[in-house]
PDB file of N, CA and C in Angstrom:
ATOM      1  N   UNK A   1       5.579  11.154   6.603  1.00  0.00           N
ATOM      2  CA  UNK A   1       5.187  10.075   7.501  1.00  0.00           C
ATOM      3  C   UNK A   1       6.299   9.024   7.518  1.00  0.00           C
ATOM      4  N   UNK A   2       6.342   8.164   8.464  1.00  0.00           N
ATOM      5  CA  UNK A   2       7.683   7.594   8.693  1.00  0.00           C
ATOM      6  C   UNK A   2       7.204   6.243   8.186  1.00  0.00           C
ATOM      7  N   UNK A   3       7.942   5.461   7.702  1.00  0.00           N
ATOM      8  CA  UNK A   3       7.930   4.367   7.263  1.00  0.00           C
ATOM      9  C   UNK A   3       9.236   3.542   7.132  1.00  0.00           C
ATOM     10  N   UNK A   4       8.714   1.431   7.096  1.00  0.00           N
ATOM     11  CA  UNK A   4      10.256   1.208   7.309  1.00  0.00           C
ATOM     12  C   UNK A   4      10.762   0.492   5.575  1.00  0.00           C
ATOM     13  N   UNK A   5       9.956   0.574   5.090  1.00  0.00           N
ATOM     14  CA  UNK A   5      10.041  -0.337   3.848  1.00  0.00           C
ATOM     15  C   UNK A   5       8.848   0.844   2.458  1.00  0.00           C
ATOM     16  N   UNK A   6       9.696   0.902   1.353  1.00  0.00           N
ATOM     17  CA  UNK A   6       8.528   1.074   0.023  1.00  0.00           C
ATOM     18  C   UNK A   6       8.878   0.497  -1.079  1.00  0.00           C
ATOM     19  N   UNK A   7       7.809   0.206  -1.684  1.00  0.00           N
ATOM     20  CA  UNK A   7       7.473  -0.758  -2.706  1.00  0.00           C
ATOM     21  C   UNK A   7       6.982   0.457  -3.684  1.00  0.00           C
ATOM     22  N   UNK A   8       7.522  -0.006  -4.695  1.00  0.00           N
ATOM     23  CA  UNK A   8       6.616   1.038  -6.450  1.00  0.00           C
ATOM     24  C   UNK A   8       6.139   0.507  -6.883  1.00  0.00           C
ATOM     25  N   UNK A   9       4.711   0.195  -7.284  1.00  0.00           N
ATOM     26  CA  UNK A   9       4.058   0.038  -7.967  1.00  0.00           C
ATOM     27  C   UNK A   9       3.365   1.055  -9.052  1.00  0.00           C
ATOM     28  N   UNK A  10       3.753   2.206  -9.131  1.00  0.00           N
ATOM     29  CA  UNK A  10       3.551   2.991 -10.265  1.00  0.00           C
ATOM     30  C   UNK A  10       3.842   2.259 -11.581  1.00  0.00           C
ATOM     31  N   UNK A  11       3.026   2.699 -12.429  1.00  0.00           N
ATOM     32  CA  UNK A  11       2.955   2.296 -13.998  1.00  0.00           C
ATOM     33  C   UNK A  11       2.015   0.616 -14.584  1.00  0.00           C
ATOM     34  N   UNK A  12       1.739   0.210 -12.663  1.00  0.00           N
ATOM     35  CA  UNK A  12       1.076  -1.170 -13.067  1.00  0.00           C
ATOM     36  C   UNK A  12      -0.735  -1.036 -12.623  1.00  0.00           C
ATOM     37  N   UNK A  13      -1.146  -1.699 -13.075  1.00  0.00           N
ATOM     38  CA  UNK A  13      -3.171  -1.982 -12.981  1.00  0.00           C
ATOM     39  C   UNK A  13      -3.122  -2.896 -12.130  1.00  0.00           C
ATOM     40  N   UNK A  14      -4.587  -2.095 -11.454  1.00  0.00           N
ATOM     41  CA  UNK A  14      -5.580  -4.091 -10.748  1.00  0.00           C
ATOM     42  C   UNK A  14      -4.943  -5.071 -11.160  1.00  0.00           C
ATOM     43  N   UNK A  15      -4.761  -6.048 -11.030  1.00  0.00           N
ATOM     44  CA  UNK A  15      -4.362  -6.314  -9.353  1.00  0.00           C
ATOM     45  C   UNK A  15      -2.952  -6.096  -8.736  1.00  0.00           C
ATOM     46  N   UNK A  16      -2.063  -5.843  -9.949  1.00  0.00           N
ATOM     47  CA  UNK A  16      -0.678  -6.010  -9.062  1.00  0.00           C
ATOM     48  C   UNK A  16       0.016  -4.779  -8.282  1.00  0.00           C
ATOM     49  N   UNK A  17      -0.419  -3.664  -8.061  1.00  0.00           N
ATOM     50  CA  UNK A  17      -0.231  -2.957  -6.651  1.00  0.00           C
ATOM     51  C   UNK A  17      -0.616  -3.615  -5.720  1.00  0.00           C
ATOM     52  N   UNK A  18      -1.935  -4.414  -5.207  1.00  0.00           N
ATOM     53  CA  UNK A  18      -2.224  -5.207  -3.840  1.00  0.00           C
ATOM     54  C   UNK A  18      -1.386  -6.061  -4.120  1.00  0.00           C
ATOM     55  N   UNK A  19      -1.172  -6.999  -5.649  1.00  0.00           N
ATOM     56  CA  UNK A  19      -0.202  -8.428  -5.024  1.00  0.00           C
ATOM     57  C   UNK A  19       1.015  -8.027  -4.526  1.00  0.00           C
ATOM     58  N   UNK A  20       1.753  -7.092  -4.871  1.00  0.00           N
ATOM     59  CA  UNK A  20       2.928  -6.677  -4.904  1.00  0.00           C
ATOM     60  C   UNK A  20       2.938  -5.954  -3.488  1.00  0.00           C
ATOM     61  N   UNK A  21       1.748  -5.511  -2.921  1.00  0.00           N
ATOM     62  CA  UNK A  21       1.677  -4.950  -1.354  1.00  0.00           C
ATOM     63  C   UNK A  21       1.907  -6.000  -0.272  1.00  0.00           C
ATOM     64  N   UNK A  22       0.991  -6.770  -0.519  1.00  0.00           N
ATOM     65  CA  UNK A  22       0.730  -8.504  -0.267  1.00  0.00           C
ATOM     66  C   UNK A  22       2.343  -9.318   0.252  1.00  0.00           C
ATOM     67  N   UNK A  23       2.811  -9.399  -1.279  1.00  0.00           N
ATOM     68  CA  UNK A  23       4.470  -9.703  -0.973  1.00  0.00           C
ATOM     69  C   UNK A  23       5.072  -9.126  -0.326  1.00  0.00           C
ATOM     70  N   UNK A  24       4.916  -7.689  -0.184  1.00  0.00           N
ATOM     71  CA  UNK A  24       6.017  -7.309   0.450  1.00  0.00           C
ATOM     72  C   UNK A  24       5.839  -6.854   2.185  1.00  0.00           C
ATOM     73  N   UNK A  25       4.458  -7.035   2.681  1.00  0.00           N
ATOM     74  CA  UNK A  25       3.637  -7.011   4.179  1.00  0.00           C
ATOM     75  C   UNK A  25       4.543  -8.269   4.378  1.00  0.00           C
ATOM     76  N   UNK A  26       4.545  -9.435   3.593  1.00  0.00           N
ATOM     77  CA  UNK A  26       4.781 -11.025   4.022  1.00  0.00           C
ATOM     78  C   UNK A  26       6.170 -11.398   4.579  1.00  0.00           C
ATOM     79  N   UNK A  27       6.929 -10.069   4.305  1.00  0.00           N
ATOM     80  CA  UNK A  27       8.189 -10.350   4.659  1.00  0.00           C
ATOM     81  C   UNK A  27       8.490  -9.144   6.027  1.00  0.00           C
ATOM     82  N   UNK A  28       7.313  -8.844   6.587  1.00  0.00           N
ATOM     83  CA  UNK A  28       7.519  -7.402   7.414  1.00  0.00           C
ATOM     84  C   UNK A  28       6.781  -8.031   9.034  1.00  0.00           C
ATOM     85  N   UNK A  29       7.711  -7.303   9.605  1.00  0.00           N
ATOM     86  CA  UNK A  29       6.763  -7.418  11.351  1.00  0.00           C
ATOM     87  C   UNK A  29       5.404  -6.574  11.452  1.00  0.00           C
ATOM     88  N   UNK A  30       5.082  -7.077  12.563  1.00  0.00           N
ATOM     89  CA  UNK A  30       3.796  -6.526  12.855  1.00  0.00           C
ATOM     90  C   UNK A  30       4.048  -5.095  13.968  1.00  0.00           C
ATOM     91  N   UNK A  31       3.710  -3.857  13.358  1.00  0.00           N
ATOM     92  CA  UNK A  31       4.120  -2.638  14.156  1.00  0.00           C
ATOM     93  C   UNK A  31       5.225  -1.919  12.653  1.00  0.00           C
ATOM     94  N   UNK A  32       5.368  -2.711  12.195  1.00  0.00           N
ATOM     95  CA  UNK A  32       6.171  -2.114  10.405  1.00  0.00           C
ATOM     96  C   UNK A  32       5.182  -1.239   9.699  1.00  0.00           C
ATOM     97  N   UNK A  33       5.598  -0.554   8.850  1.00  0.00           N
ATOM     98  CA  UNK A  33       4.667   0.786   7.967  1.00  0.00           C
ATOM     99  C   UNK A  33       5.103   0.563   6.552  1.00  0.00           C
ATOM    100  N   UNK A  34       4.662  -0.081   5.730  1.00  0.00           N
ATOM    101  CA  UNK A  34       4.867  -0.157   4.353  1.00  0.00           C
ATOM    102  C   UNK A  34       4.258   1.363   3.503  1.00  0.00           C
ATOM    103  N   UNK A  35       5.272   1.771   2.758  1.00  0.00           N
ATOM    104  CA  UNK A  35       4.824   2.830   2.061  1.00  0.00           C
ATOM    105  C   UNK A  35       5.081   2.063   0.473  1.00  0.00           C
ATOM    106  N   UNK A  36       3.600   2.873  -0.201  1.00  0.00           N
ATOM    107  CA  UNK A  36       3.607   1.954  -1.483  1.00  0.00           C
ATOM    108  C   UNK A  36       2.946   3.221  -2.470  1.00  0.00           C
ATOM    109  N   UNK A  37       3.985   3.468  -3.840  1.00  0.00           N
ATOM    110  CA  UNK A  37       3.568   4.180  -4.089  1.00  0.00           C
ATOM    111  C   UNK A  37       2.957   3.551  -5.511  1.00  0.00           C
ATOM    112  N   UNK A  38       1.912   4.281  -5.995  1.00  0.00           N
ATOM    113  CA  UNK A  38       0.652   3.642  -7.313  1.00  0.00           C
ATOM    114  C   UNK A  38       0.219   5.248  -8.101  1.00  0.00           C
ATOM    115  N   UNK A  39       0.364   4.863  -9.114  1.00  0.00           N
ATOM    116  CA  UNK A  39      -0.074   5.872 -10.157  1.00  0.00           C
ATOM    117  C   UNK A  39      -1.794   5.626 -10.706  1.00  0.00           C
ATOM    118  N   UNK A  40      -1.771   3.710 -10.464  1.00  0.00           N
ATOM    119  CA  UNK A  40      -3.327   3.288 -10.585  1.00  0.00           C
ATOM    120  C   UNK A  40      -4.923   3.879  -9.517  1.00  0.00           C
ATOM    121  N   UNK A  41      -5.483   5.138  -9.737  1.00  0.00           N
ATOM    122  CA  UNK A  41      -6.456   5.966  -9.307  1.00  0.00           C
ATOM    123  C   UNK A  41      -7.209   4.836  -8.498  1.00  0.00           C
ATOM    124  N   UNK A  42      -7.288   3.596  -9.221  1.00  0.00           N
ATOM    125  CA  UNK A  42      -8.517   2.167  -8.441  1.00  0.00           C
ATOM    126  C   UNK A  42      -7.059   1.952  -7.061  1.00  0.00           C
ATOM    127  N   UNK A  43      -5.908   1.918  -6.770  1.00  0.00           N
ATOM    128  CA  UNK A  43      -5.563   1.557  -5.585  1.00  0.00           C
ATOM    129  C   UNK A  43      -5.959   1.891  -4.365  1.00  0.00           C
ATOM    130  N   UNK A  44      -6.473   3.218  -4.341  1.00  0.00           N
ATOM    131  CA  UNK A  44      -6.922   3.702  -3.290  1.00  0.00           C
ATOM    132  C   UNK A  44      -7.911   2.956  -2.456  1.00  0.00           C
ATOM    133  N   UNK A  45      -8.950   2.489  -3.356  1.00  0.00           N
ATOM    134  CA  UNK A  45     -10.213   1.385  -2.962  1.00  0.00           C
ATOM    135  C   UNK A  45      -9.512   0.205  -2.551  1.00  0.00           C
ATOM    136  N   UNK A  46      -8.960  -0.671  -3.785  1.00  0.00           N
ATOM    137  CA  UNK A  46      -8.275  -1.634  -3.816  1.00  0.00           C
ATOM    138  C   UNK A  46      -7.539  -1.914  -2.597  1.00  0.00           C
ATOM    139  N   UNK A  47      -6.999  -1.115  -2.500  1.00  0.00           N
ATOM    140  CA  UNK A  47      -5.464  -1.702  -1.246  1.00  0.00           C
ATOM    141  C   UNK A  47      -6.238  -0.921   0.504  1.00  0.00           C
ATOM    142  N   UNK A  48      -7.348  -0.475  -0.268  1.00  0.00           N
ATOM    143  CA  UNK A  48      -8.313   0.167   1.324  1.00  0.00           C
ATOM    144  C   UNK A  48      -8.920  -1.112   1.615  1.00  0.00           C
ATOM    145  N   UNK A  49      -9.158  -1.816   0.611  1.00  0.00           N
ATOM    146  CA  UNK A  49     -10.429  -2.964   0.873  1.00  0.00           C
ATOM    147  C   UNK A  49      -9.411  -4.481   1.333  1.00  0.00           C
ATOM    148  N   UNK A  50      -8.315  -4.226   0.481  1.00  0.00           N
ATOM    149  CA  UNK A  50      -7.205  -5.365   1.209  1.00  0.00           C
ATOM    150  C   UNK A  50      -7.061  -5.359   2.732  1.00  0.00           C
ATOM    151  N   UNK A  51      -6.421  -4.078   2.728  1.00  0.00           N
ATOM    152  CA  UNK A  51      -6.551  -3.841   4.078  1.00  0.00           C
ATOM    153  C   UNK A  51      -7.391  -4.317   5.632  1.00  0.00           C
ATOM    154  N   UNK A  52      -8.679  -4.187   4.774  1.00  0.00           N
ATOM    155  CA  UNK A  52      -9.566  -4.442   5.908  1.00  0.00           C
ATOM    156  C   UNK A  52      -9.844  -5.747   5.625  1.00  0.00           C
ATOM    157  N   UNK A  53      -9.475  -6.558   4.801  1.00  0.00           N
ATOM    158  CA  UNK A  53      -9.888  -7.625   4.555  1.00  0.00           C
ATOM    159  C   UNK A  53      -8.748  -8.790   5.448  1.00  0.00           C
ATOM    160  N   UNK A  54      -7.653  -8.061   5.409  1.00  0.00           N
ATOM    161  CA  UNK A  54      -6.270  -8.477   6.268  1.00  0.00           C
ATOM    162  C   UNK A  54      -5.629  -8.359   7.797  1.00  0.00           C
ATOM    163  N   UNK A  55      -6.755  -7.453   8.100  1.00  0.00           N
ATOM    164  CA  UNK A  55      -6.499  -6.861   8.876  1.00  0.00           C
ATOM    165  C   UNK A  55      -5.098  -5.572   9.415  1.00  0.00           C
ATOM    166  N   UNK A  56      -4.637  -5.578   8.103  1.00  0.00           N
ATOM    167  CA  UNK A  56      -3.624  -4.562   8.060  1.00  0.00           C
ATOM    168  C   UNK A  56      -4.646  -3.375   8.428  1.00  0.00           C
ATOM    169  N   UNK A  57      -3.703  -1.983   8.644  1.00  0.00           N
ATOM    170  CA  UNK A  57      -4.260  -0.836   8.907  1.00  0.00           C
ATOM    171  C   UNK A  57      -3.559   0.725   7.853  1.00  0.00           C
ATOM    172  N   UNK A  58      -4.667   0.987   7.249  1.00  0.00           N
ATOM    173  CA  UNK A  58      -4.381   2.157   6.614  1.00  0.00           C
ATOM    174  C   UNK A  58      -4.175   2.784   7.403  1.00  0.00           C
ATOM    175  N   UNK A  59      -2.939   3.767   7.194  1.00  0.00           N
ATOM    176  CA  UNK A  59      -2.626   4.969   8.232  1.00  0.00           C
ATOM    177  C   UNK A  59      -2.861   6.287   7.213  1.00  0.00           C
ATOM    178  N   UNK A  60      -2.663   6.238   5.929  1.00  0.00           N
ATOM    179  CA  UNK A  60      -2.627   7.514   5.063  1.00  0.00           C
ATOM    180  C   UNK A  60      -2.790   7.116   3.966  1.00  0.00           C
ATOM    181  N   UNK A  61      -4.006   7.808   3.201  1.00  0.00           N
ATOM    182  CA  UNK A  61      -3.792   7.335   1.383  1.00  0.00           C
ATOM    183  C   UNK A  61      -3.978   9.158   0.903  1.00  0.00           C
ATOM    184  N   UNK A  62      -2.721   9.092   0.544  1.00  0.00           N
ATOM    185  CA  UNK A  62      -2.323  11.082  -0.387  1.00  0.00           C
ATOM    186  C   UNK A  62      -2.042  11.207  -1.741  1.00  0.00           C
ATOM    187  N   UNK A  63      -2.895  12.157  -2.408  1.00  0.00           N
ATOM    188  CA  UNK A  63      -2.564  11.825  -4.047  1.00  0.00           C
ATOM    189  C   UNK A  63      -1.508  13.001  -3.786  1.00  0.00           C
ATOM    190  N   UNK A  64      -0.183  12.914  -4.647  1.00  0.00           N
ATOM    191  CA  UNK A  64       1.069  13.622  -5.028  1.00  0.00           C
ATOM    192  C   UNK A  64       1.376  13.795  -6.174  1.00  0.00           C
ATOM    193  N   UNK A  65       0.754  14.846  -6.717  1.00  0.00           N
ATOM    194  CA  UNK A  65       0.575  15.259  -8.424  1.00  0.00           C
ATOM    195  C   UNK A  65      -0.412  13.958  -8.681  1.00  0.00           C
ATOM    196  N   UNK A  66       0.521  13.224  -9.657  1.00  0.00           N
ATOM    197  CA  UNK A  66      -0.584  12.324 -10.378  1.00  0.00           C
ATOM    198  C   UNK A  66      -0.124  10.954  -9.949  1.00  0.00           C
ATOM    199  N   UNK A  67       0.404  10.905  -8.688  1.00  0.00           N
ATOM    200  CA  UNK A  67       0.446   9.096  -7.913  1.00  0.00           C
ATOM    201  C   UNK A  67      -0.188   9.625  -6.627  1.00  0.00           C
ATOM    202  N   UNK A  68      -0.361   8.131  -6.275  1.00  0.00           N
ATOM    203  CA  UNK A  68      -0.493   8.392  -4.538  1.00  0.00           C
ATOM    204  C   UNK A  68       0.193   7.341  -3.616  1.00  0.00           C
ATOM    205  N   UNK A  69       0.492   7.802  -2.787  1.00  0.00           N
ATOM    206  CA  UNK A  69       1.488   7.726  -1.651  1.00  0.00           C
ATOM    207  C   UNK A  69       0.261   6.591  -0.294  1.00  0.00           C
ATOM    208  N   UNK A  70       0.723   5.360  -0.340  1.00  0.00           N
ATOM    209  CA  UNK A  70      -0.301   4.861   0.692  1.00  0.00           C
ATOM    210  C   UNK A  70       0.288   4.266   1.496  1.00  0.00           C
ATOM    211  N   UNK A  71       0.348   4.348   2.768  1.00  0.00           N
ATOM    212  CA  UNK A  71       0.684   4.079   4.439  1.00  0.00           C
ATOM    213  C   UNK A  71       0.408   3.197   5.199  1.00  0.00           C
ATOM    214  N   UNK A  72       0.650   1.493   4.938  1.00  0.00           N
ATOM    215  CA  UNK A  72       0.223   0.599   5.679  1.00  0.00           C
ATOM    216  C   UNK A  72       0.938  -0.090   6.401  1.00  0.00           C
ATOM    217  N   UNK A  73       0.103  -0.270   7.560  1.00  0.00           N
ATOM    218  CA  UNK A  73       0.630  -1.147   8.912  1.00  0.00           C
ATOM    219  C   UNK A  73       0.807  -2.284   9.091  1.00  0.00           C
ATOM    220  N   UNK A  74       1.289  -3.052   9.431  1.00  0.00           N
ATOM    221  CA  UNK A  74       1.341  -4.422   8.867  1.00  0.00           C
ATOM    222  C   UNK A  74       0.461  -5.098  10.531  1.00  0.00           C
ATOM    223  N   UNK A  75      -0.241  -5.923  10.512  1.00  0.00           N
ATOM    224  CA  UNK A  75      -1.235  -6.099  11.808  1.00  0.00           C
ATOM    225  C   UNK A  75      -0.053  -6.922  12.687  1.00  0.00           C
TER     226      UNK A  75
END
């Protein structure tokens, strides 16, 4: 999936994959695709529920071995 920016958050807990998603949406246009990758199993919810809370848009959340790969739009 195409994306213009990724952020790692692998190896960190609640909360700092969303803060660290958060920061890095804040510096992005609207029509941008942040790819963010998390080893933390709770991001999936977490950065689903940011999302809608932001109005950003999930485009893809994929587990890849033992991280997952998540696809957001910046509104």
């Amino acid at each position: 999936m195409r994306f213009d920016q990724q952020i790692d958050t692998r190896g960190t807990k609640c909360p700092m994959p969303v803060l660290k998603t958060k920061k890095a949406l804040a510096k992005m246009q609207a029509g941008e695709v942040l790819m963010v990758l998390a080893t933390d199993p709770a991001s999936v919810a977490d950065l689903a529920q940011f999302a809608q809370q932001t109005g950003h848009k999930i485009l893809a959340q994929e587990q890849v071995g033992d991280e997952w790969h998540h696809y957001i739009e910046h509104k």
